[in-house]
PDB file of N, CA and C in Angstrom:
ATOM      1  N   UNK A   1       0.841  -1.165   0.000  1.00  0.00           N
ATOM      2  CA  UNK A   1       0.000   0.000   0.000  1.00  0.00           C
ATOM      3  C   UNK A   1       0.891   1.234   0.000  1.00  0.00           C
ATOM      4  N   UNK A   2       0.582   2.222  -0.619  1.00  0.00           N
ATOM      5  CA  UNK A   2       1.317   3.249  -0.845  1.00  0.00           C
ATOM      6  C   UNK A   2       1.236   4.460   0.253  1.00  0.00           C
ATOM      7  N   UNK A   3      -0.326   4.456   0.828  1.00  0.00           N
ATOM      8  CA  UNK A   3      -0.439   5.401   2.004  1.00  0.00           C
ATOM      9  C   UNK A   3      -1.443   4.569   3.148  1.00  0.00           C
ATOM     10  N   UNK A   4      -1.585   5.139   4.127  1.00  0.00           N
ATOM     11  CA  UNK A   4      -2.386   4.976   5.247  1.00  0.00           C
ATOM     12  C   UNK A   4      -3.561   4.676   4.562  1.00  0.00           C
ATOM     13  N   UNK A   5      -4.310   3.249   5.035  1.00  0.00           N
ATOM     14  CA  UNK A   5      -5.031   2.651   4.302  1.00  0.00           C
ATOM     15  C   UNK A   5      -5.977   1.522   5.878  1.00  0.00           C
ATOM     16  N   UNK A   6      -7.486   1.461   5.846  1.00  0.00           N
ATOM     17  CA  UNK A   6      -8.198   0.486   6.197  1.00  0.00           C
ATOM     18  C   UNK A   6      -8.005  -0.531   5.608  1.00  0.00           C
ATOM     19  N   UNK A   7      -7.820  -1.798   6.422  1.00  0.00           N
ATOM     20  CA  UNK A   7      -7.756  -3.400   5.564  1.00  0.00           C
ATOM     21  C   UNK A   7      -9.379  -3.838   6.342  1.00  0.00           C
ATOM     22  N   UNK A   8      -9.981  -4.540   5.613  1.00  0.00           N
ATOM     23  CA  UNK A   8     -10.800  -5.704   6.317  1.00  0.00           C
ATOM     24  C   UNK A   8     -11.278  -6.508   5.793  1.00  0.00           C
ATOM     25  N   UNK A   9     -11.349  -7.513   6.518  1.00  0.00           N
ATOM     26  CA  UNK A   9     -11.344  -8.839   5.422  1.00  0.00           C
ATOM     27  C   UNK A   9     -12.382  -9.666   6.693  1.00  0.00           C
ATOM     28  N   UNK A  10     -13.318 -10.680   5.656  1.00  0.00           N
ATOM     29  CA  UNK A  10     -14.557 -10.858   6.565  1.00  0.00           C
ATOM     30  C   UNK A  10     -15.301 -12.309   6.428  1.00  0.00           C
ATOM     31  N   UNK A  11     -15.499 -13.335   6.944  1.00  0.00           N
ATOM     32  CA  UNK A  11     -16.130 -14.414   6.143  1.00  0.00           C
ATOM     33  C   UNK A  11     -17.701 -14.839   7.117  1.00  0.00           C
ATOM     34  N   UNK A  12     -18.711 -15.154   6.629  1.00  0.00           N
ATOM     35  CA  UNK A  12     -19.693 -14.801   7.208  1.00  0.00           C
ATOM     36  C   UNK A  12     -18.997 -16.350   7.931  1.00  0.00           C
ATOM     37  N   UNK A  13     -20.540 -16.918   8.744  1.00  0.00           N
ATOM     38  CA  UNK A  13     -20.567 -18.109   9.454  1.00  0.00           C
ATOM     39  C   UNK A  13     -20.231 -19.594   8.450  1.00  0.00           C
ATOM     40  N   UNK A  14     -19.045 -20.239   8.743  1.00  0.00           N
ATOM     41  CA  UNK A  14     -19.151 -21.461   7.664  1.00  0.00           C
ATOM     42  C   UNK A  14     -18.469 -22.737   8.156  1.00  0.00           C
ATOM     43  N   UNK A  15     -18.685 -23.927   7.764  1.00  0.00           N
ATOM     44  CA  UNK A  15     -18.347 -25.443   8.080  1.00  0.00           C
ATOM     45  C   UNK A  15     -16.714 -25.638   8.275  1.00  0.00           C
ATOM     46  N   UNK A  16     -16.242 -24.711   7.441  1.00  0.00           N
ATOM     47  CA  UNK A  16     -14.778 -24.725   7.139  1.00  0.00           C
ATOM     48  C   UNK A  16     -14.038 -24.047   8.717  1.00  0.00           C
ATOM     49  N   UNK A  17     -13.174 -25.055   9.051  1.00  0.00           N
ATOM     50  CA  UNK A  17     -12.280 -24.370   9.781  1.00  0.00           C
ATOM     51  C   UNK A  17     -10.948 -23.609   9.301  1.00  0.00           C
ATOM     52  N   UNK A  18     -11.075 -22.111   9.347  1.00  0.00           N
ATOM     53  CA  UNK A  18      -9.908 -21.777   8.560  1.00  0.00           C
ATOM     54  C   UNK A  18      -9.574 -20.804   9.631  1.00  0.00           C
ATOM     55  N   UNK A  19      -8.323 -20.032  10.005  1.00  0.00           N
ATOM     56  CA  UNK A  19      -7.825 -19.309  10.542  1.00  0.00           C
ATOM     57  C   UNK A  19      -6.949 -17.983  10.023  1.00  0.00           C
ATOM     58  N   UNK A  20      -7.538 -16.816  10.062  1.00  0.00           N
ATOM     59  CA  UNK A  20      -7.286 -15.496   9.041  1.00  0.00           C
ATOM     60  C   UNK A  20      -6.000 -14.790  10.381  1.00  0.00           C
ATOM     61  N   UNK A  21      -4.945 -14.636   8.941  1.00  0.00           N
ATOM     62  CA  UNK A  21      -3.320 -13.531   9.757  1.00  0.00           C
ATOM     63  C   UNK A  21      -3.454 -12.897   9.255  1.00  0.00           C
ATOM     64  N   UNK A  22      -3.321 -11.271   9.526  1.00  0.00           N
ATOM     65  CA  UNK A  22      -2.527 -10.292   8.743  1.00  0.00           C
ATOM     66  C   UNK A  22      -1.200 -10.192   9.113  1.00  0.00           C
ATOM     67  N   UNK A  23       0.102 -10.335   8.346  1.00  0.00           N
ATOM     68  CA  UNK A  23       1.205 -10.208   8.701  1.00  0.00           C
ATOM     69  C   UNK A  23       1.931  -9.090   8.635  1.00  0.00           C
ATOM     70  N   UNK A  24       2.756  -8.688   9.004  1.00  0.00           N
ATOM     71  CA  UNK A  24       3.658  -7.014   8.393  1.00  0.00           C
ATOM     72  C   UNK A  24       4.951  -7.432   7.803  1.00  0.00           C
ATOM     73  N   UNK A  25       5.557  -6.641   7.249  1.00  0.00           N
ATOM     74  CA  UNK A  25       6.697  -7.060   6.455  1.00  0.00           C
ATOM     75  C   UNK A  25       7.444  -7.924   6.737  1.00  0.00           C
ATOM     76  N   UNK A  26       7.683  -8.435   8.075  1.00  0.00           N
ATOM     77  CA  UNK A  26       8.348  -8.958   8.632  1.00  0.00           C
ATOM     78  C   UNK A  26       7.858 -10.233   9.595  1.00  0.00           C
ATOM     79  N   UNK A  27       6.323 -10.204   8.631  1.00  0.00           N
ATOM     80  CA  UNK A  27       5.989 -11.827   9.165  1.00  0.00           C
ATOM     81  C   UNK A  27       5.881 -11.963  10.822  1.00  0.00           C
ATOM     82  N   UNK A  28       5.406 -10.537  11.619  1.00  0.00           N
ATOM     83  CA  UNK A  28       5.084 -10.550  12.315  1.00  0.00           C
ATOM     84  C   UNK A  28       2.823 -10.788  12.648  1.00  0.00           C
ATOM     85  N   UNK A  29       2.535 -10.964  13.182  1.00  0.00           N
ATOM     86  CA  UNK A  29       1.047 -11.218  12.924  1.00  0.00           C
ATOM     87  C   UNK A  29       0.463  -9.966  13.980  1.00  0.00           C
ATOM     88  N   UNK A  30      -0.178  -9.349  13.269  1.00  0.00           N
ATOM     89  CA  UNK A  30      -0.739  -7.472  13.822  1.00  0.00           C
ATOM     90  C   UNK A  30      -1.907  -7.950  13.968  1.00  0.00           C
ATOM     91  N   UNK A  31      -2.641  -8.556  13.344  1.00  0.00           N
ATOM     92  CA  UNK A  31      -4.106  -9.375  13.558  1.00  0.00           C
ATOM     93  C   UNK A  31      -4.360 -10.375  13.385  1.00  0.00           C
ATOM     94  N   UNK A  32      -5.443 -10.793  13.835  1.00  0.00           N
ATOM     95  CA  UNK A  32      -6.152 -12.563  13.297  1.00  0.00           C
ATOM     96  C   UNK A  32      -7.420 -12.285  13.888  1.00  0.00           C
ATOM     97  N   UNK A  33      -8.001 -13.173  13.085  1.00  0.00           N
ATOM     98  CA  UNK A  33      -9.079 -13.932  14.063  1.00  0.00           C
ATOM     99  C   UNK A  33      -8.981 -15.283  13.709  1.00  0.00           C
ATOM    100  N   UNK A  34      -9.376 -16.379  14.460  1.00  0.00           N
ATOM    101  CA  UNK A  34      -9.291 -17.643  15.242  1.00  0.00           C
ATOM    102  C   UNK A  34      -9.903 -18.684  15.067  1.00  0.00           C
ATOM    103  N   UNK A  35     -11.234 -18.014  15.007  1.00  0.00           N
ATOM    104  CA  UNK A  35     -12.315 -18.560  15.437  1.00  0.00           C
ATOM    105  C   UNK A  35     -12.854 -20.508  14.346  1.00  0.00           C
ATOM    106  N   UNK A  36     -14.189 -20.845  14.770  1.00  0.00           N
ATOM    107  CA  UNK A  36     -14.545 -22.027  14.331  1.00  0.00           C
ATOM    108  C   UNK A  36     -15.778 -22.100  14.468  1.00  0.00           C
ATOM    109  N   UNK A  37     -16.683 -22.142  13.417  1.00  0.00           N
ATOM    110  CA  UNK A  37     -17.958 -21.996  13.050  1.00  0.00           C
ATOM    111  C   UNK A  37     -18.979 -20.712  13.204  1.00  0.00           C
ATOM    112  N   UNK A  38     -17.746 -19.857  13.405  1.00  0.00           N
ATOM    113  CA  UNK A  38     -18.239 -18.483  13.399  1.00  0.00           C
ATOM    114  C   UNK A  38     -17.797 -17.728  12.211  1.00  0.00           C
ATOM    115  N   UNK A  39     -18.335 -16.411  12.674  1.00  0.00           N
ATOM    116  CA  UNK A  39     -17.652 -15.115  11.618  1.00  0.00           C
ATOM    117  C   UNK A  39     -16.176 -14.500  12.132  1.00  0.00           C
ATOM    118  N   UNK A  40     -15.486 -14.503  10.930  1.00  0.00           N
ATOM    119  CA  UNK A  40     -14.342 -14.125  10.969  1.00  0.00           C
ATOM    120  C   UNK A  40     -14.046 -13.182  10.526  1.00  0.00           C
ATOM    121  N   UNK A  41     -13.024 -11.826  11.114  1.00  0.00           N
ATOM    122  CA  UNK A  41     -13.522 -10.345  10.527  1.00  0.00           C
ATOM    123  C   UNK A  41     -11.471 -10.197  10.938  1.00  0.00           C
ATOM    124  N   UNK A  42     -11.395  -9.281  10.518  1.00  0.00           N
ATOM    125  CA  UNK A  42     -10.288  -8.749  10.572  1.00  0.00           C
ATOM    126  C   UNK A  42     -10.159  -7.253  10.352  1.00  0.00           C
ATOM    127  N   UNK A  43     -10.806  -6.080  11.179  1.00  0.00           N
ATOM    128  CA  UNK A  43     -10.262  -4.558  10.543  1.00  0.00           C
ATOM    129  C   UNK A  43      -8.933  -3.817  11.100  1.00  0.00           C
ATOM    130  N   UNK A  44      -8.796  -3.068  10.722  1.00  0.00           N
ATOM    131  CA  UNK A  44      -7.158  -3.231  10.954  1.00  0.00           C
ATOM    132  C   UNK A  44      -6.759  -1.562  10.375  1.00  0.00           C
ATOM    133  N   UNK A  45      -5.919  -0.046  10.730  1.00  0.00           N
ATOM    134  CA  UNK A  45      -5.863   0.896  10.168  1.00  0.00           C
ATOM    135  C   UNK A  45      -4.604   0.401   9.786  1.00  0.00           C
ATOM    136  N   UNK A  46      -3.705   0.579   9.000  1.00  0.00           N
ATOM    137  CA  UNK A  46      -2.594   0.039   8.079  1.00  0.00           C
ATOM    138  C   UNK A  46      -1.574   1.324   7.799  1.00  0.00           C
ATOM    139  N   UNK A  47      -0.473   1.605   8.232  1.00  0.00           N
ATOM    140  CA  UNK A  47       0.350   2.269   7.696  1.00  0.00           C
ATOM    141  C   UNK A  47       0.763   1.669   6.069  1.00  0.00           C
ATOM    142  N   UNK A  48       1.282   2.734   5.677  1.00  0.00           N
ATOM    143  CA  UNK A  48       2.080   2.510   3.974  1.00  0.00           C
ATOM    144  C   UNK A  48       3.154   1.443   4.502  1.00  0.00           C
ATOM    145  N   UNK A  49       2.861   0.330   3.319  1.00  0.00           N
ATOM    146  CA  UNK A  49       3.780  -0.629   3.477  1.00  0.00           C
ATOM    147  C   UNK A  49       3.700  -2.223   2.916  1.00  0.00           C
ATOM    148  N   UNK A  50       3.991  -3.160   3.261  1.00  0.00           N
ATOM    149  CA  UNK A  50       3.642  -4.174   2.433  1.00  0.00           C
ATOM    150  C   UNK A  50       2.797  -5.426   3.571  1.00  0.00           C
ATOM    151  N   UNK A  51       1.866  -5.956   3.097  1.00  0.00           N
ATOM    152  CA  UNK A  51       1.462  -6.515   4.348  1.00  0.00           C
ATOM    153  C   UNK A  51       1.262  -8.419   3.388  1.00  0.00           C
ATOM    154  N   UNK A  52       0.705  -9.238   4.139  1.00  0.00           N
ATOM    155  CA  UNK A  52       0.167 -10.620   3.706  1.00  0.00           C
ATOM    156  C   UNK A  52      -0.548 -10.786   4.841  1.00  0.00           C
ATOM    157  N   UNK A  53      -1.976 -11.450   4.290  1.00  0.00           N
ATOM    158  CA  UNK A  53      -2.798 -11.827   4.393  1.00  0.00           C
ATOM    159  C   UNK A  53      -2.938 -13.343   4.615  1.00  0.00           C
ATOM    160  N   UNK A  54      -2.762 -14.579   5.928  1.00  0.00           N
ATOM    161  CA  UNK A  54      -2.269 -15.864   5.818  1.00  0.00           C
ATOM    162  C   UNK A  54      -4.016 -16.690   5.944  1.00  0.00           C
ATOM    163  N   UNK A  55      -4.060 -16.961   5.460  1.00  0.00           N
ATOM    164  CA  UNK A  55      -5.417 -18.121   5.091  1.00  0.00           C
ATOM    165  C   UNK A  55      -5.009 -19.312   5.821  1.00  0.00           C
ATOM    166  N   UNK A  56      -5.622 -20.136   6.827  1.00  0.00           N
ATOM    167  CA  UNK A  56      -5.020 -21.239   7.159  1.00  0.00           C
ATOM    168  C   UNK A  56      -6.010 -21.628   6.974  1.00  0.00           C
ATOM    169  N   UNK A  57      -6.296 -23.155   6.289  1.00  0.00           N
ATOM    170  CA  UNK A  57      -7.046 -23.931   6.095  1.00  0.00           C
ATOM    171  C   UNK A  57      -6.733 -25.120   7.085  1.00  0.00           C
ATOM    172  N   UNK A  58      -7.955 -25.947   7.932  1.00  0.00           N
ATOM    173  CA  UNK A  58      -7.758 -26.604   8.630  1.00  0.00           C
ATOM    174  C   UNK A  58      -8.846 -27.883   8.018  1.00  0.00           C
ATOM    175  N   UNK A  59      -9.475 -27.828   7.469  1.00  0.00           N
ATOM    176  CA  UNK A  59     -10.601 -28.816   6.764  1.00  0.00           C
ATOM    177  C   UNK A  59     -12.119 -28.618   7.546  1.00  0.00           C
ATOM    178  N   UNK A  60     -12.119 -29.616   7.621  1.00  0.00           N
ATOM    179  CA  UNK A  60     -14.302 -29.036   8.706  1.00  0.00           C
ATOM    180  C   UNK A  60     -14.239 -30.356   9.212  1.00  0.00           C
ATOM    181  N   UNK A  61     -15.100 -30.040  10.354  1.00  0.00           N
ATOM    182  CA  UNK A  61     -15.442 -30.956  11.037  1.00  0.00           C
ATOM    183  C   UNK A  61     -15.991 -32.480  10.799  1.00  0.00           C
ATOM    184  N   UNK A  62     -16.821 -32.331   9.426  1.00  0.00           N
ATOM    185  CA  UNK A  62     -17.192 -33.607   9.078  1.00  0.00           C
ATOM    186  C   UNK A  62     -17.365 -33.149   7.612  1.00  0.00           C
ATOM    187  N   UNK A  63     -16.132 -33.518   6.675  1.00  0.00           N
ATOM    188  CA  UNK A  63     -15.641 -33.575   5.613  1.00  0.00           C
ATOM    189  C   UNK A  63     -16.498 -34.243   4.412  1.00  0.00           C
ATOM    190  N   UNK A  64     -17.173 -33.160   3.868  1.00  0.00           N
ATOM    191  CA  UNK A  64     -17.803 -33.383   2.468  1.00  0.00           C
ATOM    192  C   UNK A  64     -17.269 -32.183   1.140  1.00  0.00           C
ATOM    193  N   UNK A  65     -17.768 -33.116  -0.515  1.00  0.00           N
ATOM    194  CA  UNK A  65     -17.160 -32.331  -1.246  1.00  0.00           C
ATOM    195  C   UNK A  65     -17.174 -31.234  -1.287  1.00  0.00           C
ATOM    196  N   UNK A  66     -16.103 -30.270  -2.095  1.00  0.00           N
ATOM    197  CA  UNK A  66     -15.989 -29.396  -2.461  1.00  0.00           C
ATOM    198  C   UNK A  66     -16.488 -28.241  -1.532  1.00  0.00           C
ATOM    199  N   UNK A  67     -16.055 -28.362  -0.190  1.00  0.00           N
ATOM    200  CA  UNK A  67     -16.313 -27.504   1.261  1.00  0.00           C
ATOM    201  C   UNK A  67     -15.120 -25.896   0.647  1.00  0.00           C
ATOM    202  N   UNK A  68     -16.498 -25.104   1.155  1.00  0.00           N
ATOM    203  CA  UNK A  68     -16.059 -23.867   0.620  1.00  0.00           C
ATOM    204  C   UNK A  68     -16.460 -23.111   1.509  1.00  0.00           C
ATOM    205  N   UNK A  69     -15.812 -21.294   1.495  1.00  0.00           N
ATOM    206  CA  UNK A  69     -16.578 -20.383   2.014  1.00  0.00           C
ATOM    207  C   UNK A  69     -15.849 -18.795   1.790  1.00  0.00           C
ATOM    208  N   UNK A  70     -17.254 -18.000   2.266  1.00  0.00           N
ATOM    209  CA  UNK A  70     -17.090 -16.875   1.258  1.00  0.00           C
ATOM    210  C   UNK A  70     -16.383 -15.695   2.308  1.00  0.00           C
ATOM    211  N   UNK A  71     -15.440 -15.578   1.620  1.00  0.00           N
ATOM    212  CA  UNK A  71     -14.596 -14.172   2.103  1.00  0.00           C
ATOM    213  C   UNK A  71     -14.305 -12.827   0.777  1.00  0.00           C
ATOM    214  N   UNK A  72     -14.514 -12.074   1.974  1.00  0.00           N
ATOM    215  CA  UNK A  72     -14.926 -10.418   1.632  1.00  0.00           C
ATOM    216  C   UNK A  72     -13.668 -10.003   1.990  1.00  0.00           C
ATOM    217  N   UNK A  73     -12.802  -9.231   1.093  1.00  0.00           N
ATOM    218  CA  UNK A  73     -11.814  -8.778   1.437  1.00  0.00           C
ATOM    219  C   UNK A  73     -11.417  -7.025   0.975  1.00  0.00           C
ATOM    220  N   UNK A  74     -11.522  -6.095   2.118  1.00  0.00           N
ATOM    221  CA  UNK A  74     -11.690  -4.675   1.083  1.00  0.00           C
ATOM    222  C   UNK A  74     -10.065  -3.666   1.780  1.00  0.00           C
ATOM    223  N   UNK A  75      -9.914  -2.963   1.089  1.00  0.00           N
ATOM    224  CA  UNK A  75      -8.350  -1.941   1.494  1.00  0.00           C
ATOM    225  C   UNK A  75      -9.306  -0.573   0.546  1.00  0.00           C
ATOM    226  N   UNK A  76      -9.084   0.533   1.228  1.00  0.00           N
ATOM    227  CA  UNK A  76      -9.564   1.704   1.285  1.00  0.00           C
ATOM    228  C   UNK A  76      -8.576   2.816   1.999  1.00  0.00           C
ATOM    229  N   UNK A  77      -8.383   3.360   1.351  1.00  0.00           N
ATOM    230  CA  UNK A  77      -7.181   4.795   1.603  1.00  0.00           C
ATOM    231  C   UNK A  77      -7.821   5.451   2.664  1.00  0.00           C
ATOM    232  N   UNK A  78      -7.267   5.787   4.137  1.00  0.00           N
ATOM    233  CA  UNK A  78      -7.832   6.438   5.148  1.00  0.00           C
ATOM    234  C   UNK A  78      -8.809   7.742   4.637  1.00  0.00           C
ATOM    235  N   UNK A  79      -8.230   8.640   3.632  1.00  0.00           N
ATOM    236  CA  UNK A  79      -8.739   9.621   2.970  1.00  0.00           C
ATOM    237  C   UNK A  79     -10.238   9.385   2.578  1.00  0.00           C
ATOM    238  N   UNK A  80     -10.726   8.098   2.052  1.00  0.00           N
ATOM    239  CA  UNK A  80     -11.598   7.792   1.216  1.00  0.00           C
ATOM    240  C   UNK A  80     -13.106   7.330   2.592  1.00  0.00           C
ATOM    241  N   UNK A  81     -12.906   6.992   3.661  1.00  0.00           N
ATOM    242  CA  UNK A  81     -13.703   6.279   4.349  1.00  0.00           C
ATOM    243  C   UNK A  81     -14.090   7.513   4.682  1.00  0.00           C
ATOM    244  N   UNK A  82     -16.153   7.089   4.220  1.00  0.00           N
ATOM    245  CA  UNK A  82     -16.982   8.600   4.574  1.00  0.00           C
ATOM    246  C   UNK A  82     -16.905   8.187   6.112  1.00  0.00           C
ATOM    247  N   UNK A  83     -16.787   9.731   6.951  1.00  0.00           N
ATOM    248  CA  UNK A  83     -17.254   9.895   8.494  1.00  0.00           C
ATOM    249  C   UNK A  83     -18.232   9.364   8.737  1.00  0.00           C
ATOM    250  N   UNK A  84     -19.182   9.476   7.806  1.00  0.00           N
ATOM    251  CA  UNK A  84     -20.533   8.579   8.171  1.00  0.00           C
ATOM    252  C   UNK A  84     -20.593   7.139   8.887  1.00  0.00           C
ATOM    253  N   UNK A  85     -19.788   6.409   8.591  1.00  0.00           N
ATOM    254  CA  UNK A  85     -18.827   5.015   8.959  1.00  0.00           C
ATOM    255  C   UNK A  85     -18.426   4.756  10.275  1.00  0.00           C
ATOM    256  N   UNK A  86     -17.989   5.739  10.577  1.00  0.00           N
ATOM    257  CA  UNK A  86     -17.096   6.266  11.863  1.00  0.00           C
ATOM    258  C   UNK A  86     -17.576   7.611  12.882  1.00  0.00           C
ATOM    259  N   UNK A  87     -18.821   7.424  13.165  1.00  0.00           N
ATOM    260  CA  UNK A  87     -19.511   8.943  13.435  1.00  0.00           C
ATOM    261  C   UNK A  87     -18.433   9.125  15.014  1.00  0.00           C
ATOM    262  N   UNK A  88     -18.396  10.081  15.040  1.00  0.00           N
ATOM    263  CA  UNK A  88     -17.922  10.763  16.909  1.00  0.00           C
ATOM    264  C   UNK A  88     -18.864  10.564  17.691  1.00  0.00           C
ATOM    265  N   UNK A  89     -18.866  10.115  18.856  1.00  0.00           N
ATOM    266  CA  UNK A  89     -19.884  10.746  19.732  1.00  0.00           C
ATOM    267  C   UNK A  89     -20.935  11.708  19.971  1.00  0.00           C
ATOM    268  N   UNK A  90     -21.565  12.015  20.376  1.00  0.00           N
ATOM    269  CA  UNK A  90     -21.829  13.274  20.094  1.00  0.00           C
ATOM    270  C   UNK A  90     -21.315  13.818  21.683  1.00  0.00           C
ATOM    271  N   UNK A  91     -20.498  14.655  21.045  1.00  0.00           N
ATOM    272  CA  UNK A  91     -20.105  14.957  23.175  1.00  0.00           C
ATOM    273  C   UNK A  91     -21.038  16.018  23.558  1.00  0.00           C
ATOM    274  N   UNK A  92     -21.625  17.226  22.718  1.00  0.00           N
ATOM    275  CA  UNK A  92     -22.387  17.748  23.608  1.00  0.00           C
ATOM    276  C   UNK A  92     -23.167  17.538  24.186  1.00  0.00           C
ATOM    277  N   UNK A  93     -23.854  16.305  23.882  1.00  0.00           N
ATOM    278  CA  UNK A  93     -25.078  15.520  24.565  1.00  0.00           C
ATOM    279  C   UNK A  93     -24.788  14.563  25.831  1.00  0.00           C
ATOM    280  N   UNK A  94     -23.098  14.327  25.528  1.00  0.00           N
ATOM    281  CA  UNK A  94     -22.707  13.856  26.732  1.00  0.00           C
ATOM    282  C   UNK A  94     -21.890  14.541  27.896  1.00  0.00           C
ATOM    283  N   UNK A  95     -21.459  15.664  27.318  1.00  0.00           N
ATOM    284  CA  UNK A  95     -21.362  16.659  28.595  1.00  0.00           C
ATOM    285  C   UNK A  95     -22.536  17.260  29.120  1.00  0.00           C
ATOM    286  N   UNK A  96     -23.822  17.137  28.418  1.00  0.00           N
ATOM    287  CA  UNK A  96     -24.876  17.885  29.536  1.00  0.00           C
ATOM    288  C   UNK A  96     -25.327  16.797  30.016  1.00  0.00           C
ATOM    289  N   UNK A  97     -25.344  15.552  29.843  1.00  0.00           N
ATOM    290  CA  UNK A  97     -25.881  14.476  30.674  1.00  0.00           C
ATOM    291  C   UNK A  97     -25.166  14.285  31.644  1.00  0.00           C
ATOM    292  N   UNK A  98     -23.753  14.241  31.617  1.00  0.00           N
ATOM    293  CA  UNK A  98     -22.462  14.581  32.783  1.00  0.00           C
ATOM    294  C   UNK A  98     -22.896  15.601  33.893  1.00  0.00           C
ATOM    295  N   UNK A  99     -22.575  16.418  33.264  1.00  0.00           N
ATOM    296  CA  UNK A  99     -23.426  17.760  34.321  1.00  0.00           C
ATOM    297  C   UNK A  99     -24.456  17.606  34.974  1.00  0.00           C
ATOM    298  N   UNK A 100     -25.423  17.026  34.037  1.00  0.00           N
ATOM    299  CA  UNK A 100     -26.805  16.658  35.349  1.00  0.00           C
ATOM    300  C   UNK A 100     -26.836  16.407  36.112  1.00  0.00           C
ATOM    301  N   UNK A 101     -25.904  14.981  35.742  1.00  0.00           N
ATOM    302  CA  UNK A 101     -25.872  13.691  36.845  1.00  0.00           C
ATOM    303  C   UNK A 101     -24.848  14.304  38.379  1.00  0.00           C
ATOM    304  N   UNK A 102     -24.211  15.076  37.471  1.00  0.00           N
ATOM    305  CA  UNK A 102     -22.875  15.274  38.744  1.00  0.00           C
ATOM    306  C   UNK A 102     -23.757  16.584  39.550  1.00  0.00           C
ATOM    307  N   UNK A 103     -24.862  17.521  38.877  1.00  0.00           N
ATOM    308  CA  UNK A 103     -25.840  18.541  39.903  1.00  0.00           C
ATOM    309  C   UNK A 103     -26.693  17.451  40.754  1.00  0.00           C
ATOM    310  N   UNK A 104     -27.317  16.239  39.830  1.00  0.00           N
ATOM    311  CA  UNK A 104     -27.832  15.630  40.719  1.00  0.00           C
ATOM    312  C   UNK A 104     -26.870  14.611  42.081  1.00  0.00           C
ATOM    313  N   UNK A 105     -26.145  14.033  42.009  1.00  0.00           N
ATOM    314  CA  UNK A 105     -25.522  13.548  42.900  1.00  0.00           C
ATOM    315  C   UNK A 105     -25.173  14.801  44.459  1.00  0.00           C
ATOM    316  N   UNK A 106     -24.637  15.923  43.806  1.00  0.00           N
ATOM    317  CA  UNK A 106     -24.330  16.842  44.639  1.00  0.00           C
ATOM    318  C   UNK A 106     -25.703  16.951  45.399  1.00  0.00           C
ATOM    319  N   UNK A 107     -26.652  17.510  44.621  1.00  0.00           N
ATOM    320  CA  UNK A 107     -27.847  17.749  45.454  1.00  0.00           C
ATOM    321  C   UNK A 107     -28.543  16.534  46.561  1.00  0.00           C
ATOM    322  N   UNK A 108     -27.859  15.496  46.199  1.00  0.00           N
ATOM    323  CA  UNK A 108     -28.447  14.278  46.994  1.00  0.00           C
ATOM    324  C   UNK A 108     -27.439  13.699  47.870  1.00  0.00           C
ATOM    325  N   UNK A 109     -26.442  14.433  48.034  1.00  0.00           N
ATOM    326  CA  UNK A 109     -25.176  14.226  49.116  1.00  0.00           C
ATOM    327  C   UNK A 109     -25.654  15.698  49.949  1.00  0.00           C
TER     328      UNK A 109
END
């Protein structure tokens, strides 16, 4: 990747036991998920750089043909992800609920 970039990579619920790495240049592992008969997700903010992605296939629990499953894999330039995605808090709504609570406590001490 050339700049600061979102990775995520995603496989809904499936038979297959497989185990998802993201590695960094150096074949260190920055993420995974694990899991077994669940959903497997991986998001991840990514500096510029070179990464791999390790797929471990383990087979399924009770082995029939042509056992498959579906992974979603997306990279998006930090620049590009609408705020909408990622909303803030809204803090003014949580500093006057703060305030209340802390007039009300006072008033009840």
């Amino acid at each position: 990747m050339k700049e600061k970039s979102v990775f995520r990579t995603f496989t809904d619920e499936h038979h297959v036991d497989i185990d998802l790495r993201l590695k960094d240049k150096d074949g260190t592992t920055i993420a995974s998920s694990l899991r077994f008969n669940l959903r497997e997700t991986i998001l991840k903010e990514l500096d510029a750089g070179n990464y791999t992605l390790n797929i471990r296939y383990f087979g399924a629990s009770a082995v029939e043909f042509c056992e498959t499953f579906y992974l979603e894999i997306a990279i998006a330039p930090l620049w590009y992800i609408p705020p909408t995605l990622c909303p803030a808090p809204p803090a003014p709504a949580t500093v006057t609920i703060m305030n209340n609570l802390s007039k009300n406590v006072r008033a009840s001490n």
